[in-house]
C-alpha atoms as a PDB file:
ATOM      1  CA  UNK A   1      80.788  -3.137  22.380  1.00  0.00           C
ATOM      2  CA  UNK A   2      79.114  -5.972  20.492  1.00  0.00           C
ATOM      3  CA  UNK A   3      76.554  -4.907  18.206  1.00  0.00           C
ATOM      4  CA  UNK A   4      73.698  -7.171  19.699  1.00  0.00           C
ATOM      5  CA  UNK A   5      74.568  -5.713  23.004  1.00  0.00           C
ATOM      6  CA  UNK A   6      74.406  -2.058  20.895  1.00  0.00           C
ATOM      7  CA  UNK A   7      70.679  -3.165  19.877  1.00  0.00           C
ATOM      8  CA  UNK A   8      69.569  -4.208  23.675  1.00  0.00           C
ATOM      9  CA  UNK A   9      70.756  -0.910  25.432  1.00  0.00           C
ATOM     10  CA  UNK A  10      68.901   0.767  22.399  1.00  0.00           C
ATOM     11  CA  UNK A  11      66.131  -1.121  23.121  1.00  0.00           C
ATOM     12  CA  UNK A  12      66.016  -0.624  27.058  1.00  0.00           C
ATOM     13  CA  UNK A  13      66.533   3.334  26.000  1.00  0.00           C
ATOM     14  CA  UNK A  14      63.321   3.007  24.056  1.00  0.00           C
ATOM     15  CA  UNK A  15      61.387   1.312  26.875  1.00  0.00           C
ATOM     16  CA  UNK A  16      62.789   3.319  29.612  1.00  0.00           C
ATOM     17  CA  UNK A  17      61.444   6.304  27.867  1.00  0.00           C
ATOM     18  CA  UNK A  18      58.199   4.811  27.333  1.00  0.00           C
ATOM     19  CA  UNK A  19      57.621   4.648  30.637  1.00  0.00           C
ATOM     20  CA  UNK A  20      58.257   7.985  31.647  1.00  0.00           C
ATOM     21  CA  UNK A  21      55.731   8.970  29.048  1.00  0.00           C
ATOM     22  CA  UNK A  22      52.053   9.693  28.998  1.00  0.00           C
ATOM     23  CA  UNK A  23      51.012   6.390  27.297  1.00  0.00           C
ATOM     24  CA  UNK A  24      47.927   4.275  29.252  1.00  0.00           C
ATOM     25  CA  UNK A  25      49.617   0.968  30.580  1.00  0.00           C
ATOM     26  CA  UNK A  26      48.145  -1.082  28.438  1.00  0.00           C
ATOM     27  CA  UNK A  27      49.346   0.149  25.493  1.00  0.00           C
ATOM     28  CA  UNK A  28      53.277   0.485  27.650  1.00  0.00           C
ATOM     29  CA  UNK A  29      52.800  -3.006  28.220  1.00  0.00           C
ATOM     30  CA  UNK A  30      52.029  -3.643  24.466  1.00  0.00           C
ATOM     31  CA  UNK A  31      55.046  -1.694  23.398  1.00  0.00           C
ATOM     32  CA  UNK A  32      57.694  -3.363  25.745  1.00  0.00           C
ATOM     33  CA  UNK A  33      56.802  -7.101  24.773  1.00  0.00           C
ATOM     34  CA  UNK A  34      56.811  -6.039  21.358  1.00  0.00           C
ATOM     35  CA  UNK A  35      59.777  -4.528  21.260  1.00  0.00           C
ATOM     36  CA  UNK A  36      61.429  -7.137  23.540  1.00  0.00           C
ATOM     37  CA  UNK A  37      60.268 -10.252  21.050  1.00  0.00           C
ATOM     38  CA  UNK A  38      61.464  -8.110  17.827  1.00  0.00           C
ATOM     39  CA  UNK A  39      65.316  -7.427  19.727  1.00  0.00           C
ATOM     40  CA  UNK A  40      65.439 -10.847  20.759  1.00  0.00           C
ATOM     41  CA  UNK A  41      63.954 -12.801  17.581  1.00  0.00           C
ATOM     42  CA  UNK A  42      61.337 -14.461  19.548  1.00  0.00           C
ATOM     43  CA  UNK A  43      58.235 -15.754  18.326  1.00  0.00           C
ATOM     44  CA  UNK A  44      55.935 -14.579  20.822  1.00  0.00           C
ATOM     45  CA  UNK A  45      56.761 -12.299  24.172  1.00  0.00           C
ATOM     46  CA  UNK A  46      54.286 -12.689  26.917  1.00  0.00           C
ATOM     47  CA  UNK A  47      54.178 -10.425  30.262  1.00  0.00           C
ATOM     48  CA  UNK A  48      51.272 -12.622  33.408  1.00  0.00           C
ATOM     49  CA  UNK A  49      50.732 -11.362  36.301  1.00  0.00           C
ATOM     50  CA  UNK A  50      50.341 -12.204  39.922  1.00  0.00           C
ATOM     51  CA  UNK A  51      46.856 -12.062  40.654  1.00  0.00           C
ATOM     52  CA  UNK A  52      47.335 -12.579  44.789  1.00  0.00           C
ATOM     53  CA  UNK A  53      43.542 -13.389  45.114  1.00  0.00           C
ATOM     54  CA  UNK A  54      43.374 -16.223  43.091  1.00  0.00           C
ATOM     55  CA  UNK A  55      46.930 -16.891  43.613  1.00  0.00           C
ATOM     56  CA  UNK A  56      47.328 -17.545  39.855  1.00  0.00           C
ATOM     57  CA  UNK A  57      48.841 -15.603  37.167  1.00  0.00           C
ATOM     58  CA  UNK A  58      47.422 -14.454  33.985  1.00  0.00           C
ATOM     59  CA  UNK A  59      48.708 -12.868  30.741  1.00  0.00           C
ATOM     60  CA  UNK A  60      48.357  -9.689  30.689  1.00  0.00           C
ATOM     61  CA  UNK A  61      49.849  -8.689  27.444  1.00  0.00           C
ATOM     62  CA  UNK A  62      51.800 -10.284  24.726  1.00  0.00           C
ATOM     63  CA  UNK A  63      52.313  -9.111  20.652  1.00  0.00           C
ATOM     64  CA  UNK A  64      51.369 -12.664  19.936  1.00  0.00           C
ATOM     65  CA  UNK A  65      48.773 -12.700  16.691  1.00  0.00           C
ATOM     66  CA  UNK A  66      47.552 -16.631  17.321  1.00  0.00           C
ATOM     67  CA  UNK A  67      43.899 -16.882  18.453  1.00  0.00           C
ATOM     68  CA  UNK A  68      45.119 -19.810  20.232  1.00  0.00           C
ATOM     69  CA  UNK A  69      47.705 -18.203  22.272  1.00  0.00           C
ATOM     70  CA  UNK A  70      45.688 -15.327  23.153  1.00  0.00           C
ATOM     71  CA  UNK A  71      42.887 -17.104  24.547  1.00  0.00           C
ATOM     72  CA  UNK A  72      42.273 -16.349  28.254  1.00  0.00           C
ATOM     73  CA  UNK A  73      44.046 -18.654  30.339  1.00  0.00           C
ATOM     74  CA  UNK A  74      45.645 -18.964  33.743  1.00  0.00           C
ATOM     75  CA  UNK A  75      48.612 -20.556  36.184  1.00  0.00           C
ATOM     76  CA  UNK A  76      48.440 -21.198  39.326  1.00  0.00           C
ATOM     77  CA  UNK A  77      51.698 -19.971  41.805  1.00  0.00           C
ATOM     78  CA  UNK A  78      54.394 -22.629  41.879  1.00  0.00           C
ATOM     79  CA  UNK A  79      53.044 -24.702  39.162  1.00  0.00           C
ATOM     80  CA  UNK A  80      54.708 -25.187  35.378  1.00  0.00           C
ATOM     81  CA  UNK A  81      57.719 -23.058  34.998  1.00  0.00           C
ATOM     82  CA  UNK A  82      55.447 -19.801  34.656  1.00  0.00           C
ATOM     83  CA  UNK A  83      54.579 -20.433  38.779  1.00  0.00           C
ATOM     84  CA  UNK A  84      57.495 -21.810  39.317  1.00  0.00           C
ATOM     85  CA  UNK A  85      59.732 -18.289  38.203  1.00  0.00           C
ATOM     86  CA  UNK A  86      57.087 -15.949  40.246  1.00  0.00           C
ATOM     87  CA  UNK A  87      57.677 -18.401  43.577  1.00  0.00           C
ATOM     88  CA  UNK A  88      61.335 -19.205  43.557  1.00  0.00           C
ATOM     89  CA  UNK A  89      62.405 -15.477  42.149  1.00  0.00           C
ATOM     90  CA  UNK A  90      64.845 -16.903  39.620  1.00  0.00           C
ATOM     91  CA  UNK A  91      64.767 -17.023  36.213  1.00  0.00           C
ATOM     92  CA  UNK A  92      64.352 -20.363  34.129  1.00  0.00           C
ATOM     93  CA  UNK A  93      65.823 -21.574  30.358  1.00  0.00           C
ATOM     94  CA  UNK A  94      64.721 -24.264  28.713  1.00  0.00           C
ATOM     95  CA  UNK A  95      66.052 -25.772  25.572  1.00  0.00           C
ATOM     96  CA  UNK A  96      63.391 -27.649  24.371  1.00  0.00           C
ATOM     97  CA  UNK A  97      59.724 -27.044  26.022  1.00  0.00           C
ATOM     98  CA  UNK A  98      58.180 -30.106  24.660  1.00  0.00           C
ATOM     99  CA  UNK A  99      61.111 -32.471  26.838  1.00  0.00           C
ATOM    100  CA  UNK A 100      60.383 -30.275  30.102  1.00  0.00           C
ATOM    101  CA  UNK A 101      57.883 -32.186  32.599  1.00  0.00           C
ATOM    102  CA  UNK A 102      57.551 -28.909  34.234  1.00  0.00           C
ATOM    103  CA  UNK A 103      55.954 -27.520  31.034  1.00  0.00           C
ATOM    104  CA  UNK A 104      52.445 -27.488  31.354  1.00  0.00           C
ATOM    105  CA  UNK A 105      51.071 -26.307  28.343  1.00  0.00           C
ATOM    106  CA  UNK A 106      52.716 -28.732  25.607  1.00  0.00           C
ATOM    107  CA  UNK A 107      49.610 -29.287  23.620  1.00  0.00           C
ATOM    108  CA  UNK A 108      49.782 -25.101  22.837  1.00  0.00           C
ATOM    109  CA  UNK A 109      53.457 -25.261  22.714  1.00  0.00           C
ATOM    110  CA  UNK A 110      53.455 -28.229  19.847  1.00  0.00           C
ATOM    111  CA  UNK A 111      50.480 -26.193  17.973  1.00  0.00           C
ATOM    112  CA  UNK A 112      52.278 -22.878  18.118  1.00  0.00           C
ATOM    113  CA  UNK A 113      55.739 -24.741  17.330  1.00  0.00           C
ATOM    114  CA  UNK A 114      57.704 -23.120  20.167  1.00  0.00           C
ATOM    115  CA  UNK A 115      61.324 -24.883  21.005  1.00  0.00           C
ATOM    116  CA  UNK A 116      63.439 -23.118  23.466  1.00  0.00           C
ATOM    117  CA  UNK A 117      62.049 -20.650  26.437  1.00  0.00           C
ATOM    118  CA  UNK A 118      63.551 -17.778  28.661  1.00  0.00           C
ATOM    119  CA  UNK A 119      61.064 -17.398  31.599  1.00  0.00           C
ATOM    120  CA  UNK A 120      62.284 -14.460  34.376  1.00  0.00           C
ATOM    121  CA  UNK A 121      60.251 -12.953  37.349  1.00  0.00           C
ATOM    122  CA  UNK A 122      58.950  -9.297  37.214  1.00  0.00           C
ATOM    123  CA  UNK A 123      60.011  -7.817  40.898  1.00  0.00           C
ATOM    124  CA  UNK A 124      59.616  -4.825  42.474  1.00  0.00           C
ATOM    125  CA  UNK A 125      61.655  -4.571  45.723  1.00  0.00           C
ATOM    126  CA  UNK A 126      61.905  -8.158  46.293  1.00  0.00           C
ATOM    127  CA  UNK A 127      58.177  -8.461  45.818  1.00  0.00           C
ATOM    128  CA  UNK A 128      56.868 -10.914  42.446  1.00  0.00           C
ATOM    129  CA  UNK A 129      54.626  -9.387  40.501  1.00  0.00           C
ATOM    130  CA  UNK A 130      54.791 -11.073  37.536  1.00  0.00           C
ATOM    131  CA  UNK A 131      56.723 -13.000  35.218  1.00  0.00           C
ATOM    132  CA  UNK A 132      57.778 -12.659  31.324  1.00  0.00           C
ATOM    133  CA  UNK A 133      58.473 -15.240  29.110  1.00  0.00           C
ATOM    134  CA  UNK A 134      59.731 -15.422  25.394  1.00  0.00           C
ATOM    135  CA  UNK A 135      59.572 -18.455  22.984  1.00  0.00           C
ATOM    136  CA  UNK A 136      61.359 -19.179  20.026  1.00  0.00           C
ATOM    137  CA  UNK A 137      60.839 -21.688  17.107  1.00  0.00           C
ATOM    138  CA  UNK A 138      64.267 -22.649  16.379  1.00  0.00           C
ATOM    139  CA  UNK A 139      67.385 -24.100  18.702  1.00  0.00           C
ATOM    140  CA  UNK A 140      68.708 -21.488  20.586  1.00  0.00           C
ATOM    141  CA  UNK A 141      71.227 -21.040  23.726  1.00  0.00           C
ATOM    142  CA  UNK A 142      69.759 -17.905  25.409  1.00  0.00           C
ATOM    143  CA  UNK A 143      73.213 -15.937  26.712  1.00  0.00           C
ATOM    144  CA  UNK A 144      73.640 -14.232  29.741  1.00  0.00           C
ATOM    145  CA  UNK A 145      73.034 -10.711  27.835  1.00  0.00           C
ATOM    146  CA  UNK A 146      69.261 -12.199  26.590  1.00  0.00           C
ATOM    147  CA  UNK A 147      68.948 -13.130  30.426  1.00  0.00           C
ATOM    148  CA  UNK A 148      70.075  -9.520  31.750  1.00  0.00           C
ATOM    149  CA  UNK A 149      67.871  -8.082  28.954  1.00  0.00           C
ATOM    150  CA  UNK A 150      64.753  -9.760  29.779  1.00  0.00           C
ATOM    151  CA  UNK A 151      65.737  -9.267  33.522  1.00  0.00           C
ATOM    152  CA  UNK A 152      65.807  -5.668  33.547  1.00  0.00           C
ATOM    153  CA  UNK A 153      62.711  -5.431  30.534  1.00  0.00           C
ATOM    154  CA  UNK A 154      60.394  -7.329  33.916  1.00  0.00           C
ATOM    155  CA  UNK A 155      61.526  -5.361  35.895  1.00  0.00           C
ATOM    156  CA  UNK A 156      61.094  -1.820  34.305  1.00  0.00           C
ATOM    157  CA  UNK A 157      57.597  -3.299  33.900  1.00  0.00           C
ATOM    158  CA  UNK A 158      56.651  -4.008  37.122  1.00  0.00           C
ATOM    159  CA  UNK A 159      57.874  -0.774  38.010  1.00  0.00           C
ATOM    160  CA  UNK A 160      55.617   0.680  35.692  1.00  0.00           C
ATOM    161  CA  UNK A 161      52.760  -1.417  37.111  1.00  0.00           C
ATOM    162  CA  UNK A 162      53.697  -0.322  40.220  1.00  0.00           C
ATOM    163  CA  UNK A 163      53.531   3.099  40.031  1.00  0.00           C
ATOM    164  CA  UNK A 164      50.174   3.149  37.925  1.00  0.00           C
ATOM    165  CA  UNK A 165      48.732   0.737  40.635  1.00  0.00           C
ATOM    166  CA  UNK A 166      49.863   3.419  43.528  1.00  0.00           C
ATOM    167  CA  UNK A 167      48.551   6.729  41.089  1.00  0.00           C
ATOM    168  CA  UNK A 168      45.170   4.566  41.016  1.00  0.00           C
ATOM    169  CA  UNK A 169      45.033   3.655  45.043  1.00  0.00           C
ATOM    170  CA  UNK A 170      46.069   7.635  45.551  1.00  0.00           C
ATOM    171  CA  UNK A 171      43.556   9.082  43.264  1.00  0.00           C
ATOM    172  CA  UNK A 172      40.686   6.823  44.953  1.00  0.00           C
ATOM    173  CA  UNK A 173      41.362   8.039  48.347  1.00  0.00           C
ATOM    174  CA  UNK A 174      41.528  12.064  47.276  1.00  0.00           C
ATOM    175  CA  UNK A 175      38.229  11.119  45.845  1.00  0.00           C
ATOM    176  CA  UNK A 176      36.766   9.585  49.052  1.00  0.00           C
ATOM    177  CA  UNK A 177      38.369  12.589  50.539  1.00  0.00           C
ATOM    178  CA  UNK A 178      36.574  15.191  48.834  1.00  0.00           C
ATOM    179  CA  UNK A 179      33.366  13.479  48.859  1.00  0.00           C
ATOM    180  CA  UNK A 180      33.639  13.007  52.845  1.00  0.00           C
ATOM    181  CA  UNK A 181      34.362  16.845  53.303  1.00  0.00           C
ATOM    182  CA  UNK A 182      31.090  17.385  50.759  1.00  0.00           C
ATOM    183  CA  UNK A 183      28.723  15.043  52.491  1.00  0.00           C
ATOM    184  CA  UNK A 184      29.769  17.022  56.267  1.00  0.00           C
ATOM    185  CA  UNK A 185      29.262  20.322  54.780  1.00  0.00           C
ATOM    186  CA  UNK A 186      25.344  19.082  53.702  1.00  0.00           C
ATOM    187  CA  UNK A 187      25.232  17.739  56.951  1.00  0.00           C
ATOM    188  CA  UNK A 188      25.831  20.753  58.609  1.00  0.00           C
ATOM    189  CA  UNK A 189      23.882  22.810  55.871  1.00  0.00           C
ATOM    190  CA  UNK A 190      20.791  20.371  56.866  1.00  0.00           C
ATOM    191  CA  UNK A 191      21.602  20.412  60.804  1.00  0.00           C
ATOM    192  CA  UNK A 192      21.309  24.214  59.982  1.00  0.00           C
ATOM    193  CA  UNK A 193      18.457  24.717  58.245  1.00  0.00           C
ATOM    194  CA  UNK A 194      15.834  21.616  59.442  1.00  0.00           C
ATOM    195  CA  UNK A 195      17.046  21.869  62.676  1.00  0.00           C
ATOM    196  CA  UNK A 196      18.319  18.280  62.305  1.00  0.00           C
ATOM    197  CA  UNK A 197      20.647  16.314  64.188  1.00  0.00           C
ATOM    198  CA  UNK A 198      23.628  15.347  62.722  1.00  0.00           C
ATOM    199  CA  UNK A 199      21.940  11.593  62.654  1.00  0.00           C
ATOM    200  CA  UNK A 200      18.487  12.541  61.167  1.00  0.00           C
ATOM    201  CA  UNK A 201      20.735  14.755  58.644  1.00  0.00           C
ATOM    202  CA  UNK A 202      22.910  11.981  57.652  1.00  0.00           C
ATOM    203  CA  UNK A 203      19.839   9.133  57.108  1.00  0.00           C
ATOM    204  CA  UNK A 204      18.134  12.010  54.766  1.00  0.00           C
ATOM    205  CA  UNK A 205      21.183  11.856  52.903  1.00  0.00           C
ATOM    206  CA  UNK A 206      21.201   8.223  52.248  1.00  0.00           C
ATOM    207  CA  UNK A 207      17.460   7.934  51.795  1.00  0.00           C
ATOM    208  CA  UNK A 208      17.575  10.094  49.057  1.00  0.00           C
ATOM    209  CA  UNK A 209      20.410   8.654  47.530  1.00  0.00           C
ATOM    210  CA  UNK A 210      19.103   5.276  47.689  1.00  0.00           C
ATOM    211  CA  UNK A 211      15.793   6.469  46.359  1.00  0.00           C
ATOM    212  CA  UNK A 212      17.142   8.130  43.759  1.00  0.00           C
ATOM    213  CA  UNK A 213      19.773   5.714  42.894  1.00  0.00           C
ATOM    214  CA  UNK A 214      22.841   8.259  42.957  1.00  0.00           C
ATOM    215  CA  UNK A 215      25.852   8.828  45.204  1.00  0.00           C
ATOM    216  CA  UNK A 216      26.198  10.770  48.613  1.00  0.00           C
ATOM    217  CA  UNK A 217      28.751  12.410  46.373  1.00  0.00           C
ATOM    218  CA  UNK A 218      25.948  13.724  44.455  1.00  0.00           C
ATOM    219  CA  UNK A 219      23.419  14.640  47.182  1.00  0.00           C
ATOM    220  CA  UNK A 220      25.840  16.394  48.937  1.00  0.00           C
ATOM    221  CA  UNK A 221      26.148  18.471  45.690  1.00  0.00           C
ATOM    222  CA  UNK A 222      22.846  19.412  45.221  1.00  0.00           C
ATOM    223  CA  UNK A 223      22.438  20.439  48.620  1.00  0.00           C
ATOM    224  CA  UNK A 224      25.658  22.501  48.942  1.00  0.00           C
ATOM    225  CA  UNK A 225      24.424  23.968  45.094  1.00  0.00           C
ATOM    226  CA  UNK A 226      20.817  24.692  46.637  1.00  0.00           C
ATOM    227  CA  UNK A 227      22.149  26.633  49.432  1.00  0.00           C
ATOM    228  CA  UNK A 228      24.738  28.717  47.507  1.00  0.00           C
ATOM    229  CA  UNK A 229      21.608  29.640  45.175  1.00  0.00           C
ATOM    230  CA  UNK A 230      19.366  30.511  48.115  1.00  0.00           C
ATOM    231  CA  UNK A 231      22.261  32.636  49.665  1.00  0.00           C
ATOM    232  CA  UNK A 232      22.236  35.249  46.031  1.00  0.00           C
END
């Protein structure tokens, strides 16, 4: 096996195990374009995403140092070659970014002395998420092994993304769980003791957490607390 080929198994090894690991996916994110611009001698490594509301994407991490390049900035879907990769699903080389009309960003690209580009879409079952690109500053013919690399790099990515994304969405609805089973225990502890409807129990409930500017979470709380005290 070629020993550049060696170096990018290596390299997806040390990503793939990244991800399994407890890091915060930020600082995953940080690690894989870091490591993916050091294997592949590019300049800068950039990972935007999709951001479906705005229908634009927008970096999300890179290991880039330039003020310039960091600045906040987004594309929208289908336009430059960033849009263009997260629409048609395909990945895109250029040899020169400056002689590209689809380039949109030549101004930063001249500054920052970028030359030739590898652009490929981050998918997760067919679905874009994303895109990563890498720059370098000299000639280069990116082979099919730099285009498998980056490939698979995106994709472990948005995998990653994925999965944090769904631990998120899961951990929000145990929460709104647990705080409906709270607030209909206080309901009935209220219905109970007031003689209340379950109506006239519920509007206390939200009076008093509007008027004292916390959650139903944390009425229901104090009333479920205040009735396991009484009950000693």
């Amino acid at each position: 096996m070629p020993k550049q080929e060696k170096i990018y198994l290596s390299t997806l090894s040390e990503i793939s195990k990244a991800i399994t690991s407890d890091l915060y996916l930020e600082d995953l994110l940080k690690l894989i374009v870091t490591l993916t611009a050091n294997v592949m001698g590019a300049k800068i490594c950039a990972l935007w995403l999709l951001d479906e509301k705005d229908n634009c994407l927008k970096i999300r991490a890179t290991q880039a140092m330039s003020q310039d390049y960091l600045t906040e900035r987004s594309i929208r879907y289908g336009e430059g070659i960033v849009g263009t990769v997260a629409k048609e699903k395909k990945p895109i080389f250029i040899q020169n970014v400056l002689d590209d009309q689809r380039y949109v960003e030549k101004k930063l690209a001249q500054k920052e002395g970028f030359v030739a580009m590898l652009s490929v879409p981050m998918l997760v079952k067919d679905k874009t998420i994303g895109v990563v690109n890498v720059y370098t500053i000299k000639k280069y013919e990116f082979t099919k092994s730099d285009i498998y690399l980056l490939s698979t790099v995106a994709n472990q990515a948005a995998v990653a993304i994925e999965n944090t994304e769904l631990i998120v969405k899961t951990k929000v609805i145990q929460e709104e769980l647990e705080t409906r089973k709270k607030v209909e225990k206080a309901k009935g502890i209220l219905m109970k003791q007031r003689k209340m409807t379950e109506d006239e129990a519920y509007q206390l409930m939200r009076r008093s957490s509007m008027d004292k500017r916390v959650s139903m979470k944390d009425i229901a709380e104090a009333i479920i607390l205040s009735n396991e005290i009484s009950g000693i």
